[in-house]
C-alpha atoms as a PDB file:
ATOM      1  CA  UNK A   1      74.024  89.910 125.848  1.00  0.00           C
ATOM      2  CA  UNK A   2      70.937  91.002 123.928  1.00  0.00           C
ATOM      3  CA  UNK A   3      72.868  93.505 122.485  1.00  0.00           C
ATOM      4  CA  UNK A   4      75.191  91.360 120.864  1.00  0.00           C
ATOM      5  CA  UNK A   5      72.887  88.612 119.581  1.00  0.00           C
ATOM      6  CA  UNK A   6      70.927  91.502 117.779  1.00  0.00           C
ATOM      7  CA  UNK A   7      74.256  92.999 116.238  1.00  0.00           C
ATOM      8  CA  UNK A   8      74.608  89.144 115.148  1.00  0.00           C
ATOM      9  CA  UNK A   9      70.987  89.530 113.216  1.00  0.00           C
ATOM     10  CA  UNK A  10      71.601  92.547 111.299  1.00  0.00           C
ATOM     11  CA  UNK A  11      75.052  91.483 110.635  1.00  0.00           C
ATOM     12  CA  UNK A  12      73.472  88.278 108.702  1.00  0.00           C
ATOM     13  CA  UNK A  13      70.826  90.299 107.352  1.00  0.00           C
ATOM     14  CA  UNK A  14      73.243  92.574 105.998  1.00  0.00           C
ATOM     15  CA  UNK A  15      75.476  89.826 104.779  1.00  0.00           C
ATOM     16  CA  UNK A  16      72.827  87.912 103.097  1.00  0.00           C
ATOM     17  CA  UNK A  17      71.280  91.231 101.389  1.00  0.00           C
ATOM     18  CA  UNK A  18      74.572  91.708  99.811  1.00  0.00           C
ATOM     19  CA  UNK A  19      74.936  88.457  98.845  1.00  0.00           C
ATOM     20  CA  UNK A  20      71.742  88.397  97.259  1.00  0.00           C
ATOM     21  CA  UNK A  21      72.231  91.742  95.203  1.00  0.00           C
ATOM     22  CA  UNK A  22      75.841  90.846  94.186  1.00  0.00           C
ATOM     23  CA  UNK A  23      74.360  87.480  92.188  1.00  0.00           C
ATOM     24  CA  UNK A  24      71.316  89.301  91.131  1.00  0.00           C
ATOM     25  CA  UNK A  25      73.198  92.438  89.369  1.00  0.00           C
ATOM     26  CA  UNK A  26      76.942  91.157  89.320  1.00  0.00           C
ATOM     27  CA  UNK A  27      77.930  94.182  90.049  1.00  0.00           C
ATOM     28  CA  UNK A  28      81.275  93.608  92.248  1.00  0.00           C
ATOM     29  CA  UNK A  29      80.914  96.655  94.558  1.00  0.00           C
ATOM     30  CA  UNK A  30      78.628  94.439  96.403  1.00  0.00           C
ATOM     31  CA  UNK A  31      81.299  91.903  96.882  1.00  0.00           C
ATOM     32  CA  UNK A  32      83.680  94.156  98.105  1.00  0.00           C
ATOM     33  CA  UNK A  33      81.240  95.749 100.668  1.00  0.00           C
ATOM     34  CA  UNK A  34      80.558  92.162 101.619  1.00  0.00           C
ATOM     35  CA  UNK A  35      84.551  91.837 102.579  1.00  0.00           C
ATOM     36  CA  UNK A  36      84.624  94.959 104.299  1.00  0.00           C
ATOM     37  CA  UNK A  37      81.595  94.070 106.667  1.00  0.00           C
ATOM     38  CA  UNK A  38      82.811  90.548 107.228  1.00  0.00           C
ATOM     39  CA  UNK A  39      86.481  91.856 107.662  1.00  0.00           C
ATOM     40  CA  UNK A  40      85.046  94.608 110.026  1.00  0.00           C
ATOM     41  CA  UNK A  41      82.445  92.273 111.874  1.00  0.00           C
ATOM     42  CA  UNK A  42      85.805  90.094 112.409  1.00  0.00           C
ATOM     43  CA  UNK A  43      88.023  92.676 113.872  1.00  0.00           C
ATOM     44  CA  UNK A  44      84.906  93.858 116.320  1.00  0.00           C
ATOM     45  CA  UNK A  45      84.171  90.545 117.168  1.00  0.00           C
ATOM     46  CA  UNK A  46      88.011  90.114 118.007  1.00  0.00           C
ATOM     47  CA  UNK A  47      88.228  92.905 120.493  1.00  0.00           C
ATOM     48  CA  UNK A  48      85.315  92.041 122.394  1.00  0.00           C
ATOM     49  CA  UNK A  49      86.199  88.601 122.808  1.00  0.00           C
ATOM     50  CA  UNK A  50      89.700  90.089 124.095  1.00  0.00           C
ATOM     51  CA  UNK A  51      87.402  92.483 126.621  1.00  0.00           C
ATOM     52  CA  UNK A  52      85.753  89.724 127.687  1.00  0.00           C
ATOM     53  CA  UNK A  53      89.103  87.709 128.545  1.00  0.00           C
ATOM     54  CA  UNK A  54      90.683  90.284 130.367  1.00  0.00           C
ATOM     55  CA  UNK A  55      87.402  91.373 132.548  1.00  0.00           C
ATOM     56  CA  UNK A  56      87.581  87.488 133.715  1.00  0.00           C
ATOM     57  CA  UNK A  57      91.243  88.112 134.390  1.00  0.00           C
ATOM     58  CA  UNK A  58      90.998  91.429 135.878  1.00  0.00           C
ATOM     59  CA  UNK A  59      87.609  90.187 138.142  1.00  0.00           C
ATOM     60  CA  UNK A  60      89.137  86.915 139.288  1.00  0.00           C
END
């Protein structure tokens, strides 16, 4: 569980760095990195929550 709340830090810290240099240069390639780690973080986040649901199902 450790694990995942420290992928959840960088993941902000990542998020928030891009953020930061997209409004400071304007430069759009930070934006669209930006989507791709959100859409990516997303998707992960997805499938684990799905591994979690069916280790309760398979445990029970």
């Amino acid at each position: 569980m450790i694990v995942v709340r420290l992928l959840l830090v960088v993941l902000l810290i990542i998020v928030v760095a891009l953020a930061l240099a997209w409004l400071f240069t304007g430069n759009r390639k930070y934006l669209r990195t930006l989507g791709r780690v959100l859409r990516f973080a997303i998707v992960v986040g997805f499938v684990a929550a799905l591994v979690f649901v069916v280790e309760r199902l398979v445990l029970r």
